[in-house]
C-alpha atoms as a PDB file:
ATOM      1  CA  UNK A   1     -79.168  74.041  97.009  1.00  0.00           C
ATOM      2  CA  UNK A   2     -79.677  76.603  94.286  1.00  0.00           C
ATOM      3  CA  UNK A   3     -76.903  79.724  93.564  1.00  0.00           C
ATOM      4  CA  UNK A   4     -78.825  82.165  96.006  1.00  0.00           C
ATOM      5  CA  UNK A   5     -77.812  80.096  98.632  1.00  0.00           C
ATOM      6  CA  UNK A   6     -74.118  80.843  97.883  1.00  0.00           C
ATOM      7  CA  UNK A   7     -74.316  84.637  98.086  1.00  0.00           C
ATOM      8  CA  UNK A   8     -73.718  86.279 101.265  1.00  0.00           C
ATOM      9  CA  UNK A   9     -77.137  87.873 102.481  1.00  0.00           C
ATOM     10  CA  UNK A  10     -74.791  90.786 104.521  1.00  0.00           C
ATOM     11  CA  UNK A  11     -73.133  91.885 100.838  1.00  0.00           C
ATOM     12  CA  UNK A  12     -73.586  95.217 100.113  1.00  0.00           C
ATOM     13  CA  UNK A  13     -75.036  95.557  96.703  1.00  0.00           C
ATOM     14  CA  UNK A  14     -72.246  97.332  94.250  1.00  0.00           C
ATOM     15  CA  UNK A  15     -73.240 101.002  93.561  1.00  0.00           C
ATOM     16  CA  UNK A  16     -73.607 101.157  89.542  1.00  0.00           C
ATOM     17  CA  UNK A  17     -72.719 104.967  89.971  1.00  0.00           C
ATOM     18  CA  UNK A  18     -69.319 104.243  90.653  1.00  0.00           C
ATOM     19  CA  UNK A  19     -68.654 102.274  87.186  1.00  0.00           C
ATOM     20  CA  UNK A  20     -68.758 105.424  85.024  1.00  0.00           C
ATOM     21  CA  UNK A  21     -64.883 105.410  84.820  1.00  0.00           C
ATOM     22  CA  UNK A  22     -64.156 101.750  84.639  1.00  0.00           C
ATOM     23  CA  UNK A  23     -66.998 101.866  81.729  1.00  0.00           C
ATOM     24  CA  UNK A  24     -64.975 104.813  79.514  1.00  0.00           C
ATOM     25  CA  UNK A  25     -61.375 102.743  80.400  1.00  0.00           C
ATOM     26  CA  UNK A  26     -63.077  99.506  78.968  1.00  0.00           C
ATOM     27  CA  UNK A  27     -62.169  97.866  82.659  1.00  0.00           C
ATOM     28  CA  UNK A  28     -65.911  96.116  82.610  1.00  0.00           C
ATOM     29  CA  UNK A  29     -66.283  92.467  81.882  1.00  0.00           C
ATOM     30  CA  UNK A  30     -69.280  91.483  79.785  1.00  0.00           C
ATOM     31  CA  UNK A  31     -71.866  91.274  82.305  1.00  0.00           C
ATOM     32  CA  UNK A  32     -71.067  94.229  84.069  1.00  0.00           C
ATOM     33  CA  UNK A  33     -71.044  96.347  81.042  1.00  0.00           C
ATOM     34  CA  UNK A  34     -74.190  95.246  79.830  1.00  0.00           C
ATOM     35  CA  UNK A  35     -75.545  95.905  83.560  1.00  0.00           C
ATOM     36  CA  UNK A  36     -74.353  99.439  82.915  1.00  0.00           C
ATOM     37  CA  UNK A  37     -75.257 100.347  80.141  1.00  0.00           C
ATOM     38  CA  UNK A  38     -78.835  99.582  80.823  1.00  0.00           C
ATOM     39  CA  UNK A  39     -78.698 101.597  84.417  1.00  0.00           C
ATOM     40  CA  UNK A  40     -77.049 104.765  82.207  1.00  0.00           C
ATOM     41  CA  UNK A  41     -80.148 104.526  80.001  1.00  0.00           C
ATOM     42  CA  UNK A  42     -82.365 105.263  82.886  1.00  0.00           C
ATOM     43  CA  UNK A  43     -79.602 107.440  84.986  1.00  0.00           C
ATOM     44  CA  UNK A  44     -79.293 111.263  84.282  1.00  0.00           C
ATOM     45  CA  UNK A  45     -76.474 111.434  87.028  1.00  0.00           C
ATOM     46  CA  UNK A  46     -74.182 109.016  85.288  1.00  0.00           C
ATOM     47  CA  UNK A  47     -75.151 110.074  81.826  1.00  0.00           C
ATOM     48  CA  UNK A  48     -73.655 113.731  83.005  1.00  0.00           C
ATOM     49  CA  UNK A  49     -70.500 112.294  84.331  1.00  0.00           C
ATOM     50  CA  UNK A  50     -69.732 110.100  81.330  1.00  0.00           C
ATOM     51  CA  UNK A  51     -70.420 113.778  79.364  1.00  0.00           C
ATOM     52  CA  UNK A  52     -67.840 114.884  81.804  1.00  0.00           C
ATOM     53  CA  UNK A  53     -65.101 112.391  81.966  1.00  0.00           C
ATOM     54  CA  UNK A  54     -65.264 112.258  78.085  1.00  0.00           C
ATOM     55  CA  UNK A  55     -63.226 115.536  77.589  1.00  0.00           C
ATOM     56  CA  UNK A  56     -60.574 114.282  79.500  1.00  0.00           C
ATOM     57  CA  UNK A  57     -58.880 112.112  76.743  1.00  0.00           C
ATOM     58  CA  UNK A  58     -55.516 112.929  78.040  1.00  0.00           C
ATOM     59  CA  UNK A  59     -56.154 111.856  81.472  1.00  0.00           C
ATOM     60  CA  UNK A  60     -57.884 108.302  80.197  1.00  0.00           C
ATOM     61  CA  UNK A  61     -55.350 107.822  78.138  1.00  0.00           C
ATOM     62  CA  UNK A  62     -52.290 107.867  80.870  1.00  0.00           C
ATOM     63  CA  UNK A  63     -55.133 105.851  83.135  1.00  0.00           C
ATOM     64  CA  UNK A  64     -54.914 103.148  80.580  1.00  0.00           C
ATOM     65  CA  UNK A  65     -51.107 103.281  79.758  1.00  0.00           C
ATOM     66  CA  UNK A  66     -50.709 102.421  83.676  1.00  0.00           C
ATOM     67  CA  UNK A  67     -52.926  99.864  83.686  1.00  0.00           C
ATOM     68  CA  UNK A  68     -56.034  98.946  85.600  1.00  0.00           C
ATOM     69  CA  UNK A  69     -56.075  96.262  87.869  1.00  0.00           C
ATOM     70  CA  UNK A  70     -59.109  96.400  88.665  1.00  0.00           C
ATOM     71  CA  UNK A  71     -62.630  98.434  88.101  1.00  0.00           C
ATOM     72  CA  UNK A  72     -61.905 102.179  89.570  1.00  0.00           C
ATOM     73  CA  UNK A  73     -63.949 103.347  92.449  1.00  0.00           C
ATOM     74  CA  UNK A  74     -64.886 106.869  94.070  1.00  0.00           C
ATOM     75  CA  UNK A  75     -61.323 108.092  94.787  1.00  0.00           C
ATOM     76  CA  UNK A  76     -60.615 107.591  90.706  1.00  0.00           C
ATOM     77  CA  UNK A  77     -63.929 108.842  89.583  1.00  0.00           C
ATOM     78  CA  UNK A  78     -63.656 112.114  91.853  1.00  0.00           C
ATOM     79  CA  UNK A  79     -59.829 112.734  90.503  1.00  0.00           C
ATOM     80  CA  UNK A  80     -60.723 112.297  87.102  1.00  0.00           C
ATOM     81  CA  UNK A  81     -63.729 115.037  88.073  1.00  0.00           C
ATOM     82  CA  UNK A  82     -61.567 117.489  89.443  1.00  0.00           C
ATOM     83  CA  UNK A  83     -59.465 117.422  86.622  1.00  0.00           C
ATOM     84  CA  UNK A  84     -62.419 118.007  84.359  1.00  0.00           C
ATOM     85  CA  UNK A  85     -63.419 121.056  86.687  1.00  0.00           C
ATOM     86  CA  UNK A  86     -60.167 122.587  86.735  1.00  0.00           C
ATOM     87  CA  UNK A  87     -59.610 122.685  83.443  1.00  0.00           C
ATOM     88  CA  UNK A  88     -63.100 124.117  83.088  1.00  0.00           C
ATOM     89  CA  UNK A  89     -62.096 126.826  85.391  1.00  0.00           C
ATOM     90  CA  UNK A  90     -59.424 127.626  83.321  1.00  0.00           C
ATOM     91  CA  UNK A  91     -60.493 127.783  79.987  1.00  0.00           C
ATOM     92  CA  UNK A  92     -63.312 130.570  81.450  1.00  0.00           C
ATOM     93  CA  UNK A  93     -60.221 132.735  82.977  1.00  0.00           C
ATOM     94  CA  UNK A  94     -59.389 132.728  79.042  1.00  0.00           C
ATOM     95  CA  UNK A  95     -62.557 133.450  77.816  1.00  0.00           C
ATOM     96  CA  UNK A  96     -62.856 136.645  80.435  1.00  0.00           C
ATOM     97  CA  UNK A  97     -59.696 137.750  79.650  1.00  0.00           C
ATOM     98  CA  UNK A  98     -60.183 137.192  76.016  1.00  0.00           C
ATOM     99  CA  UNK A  99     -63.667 139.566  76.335  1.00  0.00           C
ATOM    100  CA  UNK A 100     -61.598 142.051  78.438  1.00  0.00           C
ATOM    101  CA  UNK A 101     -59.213 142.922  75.975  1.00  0.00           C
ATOM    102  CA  UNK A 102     -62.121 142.801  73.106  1.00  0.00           C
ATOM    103  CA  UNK A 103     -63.584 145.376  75.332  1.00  0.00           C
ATOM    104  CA  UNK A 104     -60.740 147.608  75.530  1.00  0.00           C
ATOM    105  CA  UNK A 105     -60.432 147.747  71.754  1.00  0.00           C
ATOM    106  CA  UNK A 106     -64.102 148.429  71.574  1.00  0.00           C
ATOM    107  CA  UNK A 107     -63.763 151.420  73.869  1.00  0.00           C
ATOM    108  CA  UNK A 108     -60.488 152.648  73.220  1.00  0.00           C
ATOM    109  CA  UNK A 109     -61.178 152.855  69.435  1.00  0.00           C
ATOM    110  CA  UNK A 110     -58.896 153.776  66.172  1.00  0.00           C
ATOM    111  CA  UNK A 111     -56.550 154.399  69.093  1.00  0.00           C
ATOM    112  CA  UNK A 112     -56.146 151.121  70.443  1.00  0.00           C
ATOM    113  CA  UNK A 113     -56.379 149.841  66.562  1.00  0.00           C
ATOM    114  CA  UNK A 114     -53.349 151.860  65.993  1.00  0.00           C
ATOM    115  CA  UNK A 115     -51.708 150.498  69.138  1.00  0.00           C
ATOM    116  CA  UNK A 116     -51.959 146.784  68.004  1.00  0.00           C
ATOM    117  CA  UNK A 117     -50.840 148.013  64.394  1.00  0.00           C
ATOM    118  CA  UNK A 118     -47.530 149.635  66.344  1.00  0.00           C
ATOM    119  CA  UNK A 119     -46.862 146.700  68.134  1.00  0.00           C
ATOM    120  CA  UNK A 120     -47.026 143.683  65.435  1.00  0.00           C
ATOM    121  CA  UNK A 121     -45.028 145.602  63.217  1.00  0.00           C
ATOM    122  CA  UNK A 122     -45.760 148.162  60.204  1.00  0.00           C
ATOM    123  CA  UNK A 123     -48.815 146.957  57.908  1.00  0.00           C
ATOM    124  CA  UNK A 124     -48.127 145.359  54.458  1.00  0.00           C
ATOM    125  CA  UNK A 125     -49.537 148.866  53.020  1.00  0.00           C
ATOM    126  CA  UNK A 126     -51.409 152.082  53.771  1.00  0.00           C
ATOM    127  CA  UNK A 127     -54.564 152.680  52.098  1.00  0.00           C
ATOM    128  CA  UNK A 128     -55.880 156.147  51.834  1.00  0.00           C
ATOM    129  CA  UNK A 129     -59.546 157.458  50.798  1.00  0.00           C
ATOM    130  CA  UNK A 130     -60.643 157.177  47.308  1.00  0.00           C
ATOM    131  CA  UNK A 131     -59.965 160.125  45.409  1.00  0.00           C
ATOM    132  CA  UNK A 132     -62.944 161.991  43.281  1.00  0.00           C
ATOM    133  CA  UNK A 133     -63.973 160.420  40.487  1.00  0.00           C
ATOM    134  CA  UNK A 134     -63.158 161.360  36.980  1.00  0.00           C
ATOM    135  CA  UNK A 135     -65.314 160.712  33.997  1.00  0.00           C
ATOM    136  CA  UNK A 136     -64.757 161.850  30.195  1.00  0.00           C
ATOM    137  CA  UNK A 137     -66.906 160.595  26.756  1.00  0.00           C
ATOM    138  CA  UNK A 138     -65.015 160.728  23.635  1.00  0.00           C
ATOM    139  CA  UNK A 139     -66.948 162.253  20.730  1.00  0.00           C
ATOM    140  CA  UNK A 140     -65.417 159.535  18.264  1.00  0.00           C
ATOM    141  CA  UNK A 141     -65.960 156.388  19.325  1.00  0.00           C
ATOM    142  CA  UNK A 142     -68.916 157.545  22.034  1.00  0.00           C
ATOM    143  CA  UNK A 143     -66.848 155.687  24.925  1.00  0.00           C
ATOM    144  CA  UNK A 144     -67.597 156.764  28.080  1.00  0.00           C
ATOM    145  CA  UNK A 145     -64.745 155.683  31.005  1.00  0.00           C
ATOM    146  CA  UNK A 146     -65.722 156.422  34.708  1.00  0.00           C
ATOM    147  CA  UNK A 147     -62.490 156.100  37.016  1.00  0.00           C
ATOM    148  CA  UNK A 148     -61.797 155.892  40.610  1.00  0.00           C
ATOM    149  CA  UNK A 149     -58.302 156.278  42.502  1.00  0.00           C
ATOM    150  CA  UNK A 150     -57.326 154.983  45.139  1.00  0.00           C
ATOM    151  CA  UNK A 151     -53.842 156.091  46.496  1.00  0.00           C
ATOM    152  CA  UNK A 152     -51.000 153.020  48.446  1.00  0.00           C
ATOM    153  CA  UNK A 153     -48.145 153.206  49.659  1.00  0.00           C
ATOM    154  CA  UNK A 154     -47.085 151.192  46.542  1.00  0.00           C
ATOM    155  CA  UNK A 155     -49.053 152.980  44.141  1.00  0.00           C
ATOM    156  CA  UNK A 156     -52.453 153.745  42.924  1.00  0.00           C
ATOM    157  CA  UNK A 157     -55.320 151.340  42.593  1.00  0.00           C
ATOM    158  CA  UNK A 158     -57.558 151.567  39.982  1.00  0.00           C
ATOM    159  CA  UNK A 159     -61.479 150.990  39.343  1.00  0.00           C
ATOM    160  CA  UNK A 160     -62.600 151.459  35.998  1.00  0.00           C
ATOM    161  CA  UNK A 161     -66.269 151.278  34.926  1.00  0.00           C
ATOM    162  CA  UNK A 162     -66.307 151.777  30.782  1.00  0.00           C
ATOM    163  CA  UNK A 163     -69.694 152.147  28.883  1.00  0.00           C
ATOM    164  CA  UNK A 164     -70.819 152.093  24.970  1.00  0.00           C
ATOM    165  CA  UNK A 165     -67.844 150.311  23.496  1.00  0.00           C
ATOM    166  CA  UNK A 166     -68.782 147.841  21.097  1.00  0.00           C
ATOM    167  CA  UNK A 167     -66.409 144.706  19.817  1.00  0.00           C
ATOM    168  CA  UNK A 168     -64.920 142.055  19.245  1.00  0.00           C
ATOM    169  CA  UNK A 169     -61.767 144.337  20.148  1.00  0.00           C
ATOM    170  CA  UNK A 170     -59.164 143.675  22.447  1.00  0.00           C
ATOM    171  CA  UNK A 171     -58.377 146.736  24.721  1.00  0.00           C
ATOM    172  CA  UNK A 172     -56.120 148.187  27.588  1.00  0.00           C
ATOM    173  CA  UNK A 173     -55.983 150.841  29.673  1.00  0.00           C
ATOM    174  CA  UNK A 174     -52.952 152.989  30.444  1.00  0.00           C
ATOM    175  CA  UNK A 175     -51.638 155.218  32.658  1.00  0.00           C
ATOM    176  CA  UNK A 176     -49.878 158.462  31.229  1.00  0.00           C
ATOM    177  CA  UNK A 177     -47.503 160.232  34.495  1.00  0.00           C
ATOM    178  CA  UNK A 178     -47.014 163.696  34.033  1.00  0.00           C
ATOM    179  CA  UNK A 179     -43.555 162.949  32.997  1.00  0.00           C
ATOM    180  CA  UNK A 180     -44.874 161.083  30.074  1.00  0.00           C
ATOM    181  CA  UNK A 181     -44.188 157.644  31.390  1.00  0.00           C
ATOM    182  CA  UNK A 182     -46.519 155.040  30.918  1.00  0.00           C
ATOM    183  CA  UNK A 183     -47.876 152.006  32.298  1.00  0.00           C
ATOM    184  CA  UNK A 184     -50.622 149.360  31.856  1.00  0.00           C
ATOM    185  CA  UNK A 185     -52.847 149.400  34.393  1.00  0.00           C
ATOM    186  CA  UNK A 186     -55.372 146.359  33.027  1.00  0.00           C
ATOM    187  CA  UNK A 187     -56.455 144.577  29.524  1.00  0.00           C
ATOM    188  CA  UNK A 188     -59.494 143.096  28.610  1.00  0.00           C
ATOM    189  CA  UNK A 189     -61.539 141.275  25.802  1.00  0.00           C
ATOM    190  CA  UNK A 190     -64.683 142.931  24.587  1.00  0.00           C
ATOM    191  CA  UNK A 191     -67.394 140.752  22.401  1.00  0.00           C
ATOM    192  CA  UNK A 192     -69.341 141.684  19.685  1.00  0.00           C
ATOM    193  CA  UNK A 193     -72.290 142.790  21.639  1.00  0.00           C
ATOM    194  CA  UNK A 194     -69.745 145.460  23.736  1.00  0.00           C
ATOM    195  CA  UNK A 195     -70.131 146.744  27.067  1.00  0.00           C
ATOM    196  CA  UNK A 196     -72.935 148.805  28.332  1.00  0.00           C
ATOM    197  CA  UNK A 197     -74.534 149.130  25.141  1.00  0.00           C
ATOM    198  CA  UNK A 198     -78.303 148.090  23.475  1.00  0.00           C
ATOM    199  CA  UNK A 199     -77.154 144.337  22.962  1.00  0.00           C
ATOM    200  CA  UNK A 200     -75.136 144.322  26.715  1.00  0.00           C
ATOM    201  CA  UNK A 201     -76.838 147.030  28.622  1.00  0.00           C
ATOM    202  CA  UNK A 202     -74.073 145.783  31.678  1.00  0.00           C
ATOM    203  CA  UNK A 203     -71.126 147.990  31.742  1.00  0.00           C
ATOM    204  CA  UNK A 204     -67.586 146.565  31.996  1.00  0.00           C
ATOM    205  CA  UNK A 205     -65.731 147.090  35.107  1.00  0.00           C
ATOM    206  CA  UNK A 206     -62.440 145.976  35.786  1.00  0.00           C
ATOM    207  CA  UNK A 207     -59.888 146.934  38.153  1.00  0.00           C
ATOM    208  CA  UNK A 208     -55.938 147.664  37.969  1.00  0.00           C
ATOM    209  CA  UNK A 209     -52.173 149.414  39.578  1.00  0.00           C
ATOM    210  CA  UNK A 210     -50.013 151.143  38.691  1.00  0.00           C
ATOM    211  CA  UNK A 211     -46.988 152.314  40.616  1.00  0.00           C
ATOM    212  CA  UNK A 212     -47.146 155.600  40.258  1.00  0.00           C
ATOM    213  CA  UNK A 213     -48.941 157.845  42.850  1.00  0.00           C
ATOM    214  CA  UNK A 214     -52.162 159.705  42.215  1.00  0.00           C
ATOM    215  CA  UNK A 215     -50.216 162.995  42.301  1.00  0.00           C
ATOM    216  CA  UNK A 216     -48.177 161.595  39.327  1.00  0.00           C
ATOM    217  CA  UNK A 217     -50.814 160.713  37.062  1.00  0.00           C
ATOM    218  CA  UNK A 218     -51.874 163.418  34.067  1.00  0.00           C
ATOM    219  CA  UNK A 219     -54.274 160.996  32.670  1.00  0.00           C
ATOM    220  CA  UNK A 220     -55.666 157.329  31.779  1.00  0.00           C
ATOM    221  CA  UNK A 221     -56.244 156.183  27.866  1.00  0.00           C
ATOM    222  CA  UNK A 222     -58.629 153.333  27.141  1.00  0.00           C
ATOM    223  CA  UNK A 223     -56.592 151.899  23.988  1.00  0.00           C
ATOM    224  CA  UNK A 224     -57.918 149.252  21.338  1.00  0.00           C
ATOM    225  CA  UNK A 225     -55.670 146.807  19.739  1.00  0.00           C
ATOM    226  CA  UNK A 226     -55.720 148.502  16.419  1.00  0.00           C
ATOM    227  CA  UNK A 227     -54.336 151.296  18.063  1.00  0.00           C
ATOM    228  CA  UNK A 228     -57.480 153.467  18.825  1.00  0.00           C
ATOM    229  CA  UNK A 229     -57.822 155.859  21.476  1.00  0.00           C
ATOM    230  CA  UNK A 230     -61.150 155.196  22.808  1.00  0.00           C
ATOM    231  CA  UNK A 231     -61.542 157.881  25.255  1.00  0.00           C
ATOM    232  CA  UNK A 232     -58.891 159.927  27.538  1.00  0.00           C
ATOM    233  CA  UNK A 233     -59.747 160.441  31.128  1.00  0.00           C
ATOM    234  CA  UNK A 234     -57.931 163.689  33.022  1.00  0.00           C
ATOM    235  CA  UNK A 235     -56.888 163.550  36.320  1.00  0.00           C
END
């Protein structure tokens, strides 16, 4: 009498479908899981629900701290299924309401931009347009300084663009209020071959503050180290 003769010809054969949740909880024995894993090769329906079940680390996990007396069947694999549905469901109620509220910025505009601004609190500063430009070439030297001003609520921000200044120098530029006060705005190096010249075509730009306001400003100096005025910009 060989083993066959032993199994019971009324058994219903076990339904590998059912072992997708006993496979992720590790609740297989050796034969069992190597039966498996060669039915998931060929199965698209249990290679989906193991795609499935996998998200649910959380649930798993409590699955396994409980224990698992023995390999999981239907009722376990359909729980463990709604829970991956559900929270499906509810992380598209976020992404709708999420695009709903883009969607009312979008429409409403600067409006609704102002809204949000109002409602977190007063921004770190205000920004206002650039001002016009101002531009000035000193005779001397043959410096030419192209500025741009940009007003804050703390100040002024400036961009500088300087051309035909030749070194090695060390320079600065300053800003003169009308008041007579003055502040450094920026300093720089300049090599021998200089800034937007025949050796360094490439002009030098380099940006700075100053606290004072736009409104307060009579002028900016581009100052060597030796003491030189470069050039003098009005504003």
């Amino acid at each position: 009498m060989n083993d066959h003769d032993h199994l019971d010809p009324h058994a219903t054969p076990r339904d590998p479908h059912v072992d997708v949740a006993a496979y992720l909880l590790g609740a297989l024995d050796g034969d069992a899981m190597d039966q498996f894993e060669r039915h998931l090769a060929t199965c698209a329906v249990c290679s989906a629900r193991l795609d499935e079940l996998s998200g649910v680390v959380p649930v798993l996990a409590e699955v396994k701290a409980t224990g698992v007396p023995r390999p999981p069947g239907d009722g376990m694999l359909d729980r463990l299924l709604g829970s991956v549905a559900a929270e499906r469901r509810a992380k598209q109620r976020r992404r709708v309401l999420v695009g709903v509220a883009a969607s009312v910025l979008i429409v409403a505009g600067p409006t609704a931009a102002v809204l949000g601004t109002q409602a977190s609190g007063p921004p770190p500063y205000v920004q206002t347009q650039p001002g016009a430009q101002y531009s000035a070439t000193d005779p001397s030297s043959g410096a030419h300084a192209t500025l741009r001003l940009t007003g804050q609520k703390w100040g002024t921000h400036v961009d500088l663009t300087l051309t035909s200044v030749y070194g090695p120098n060390t320079c600065r530029l300053v800003a003169v209020g009308r008041s007579g006060r003055q502040e450094t705005v920026a300093n720089w190096t300049v090599p021998t071959s200089g800034y937007g010249t025949e050796y360094q075509p490439a002009p030098l730009t380099v940006q700075g503050s100053t606290a004072m306001s736009p409104s307060d400003i009579a002028r900016f100096d581009v100052i060597a180290s030796t003491g030189q005025h470069l050039v003098s910009v009005p504003v």
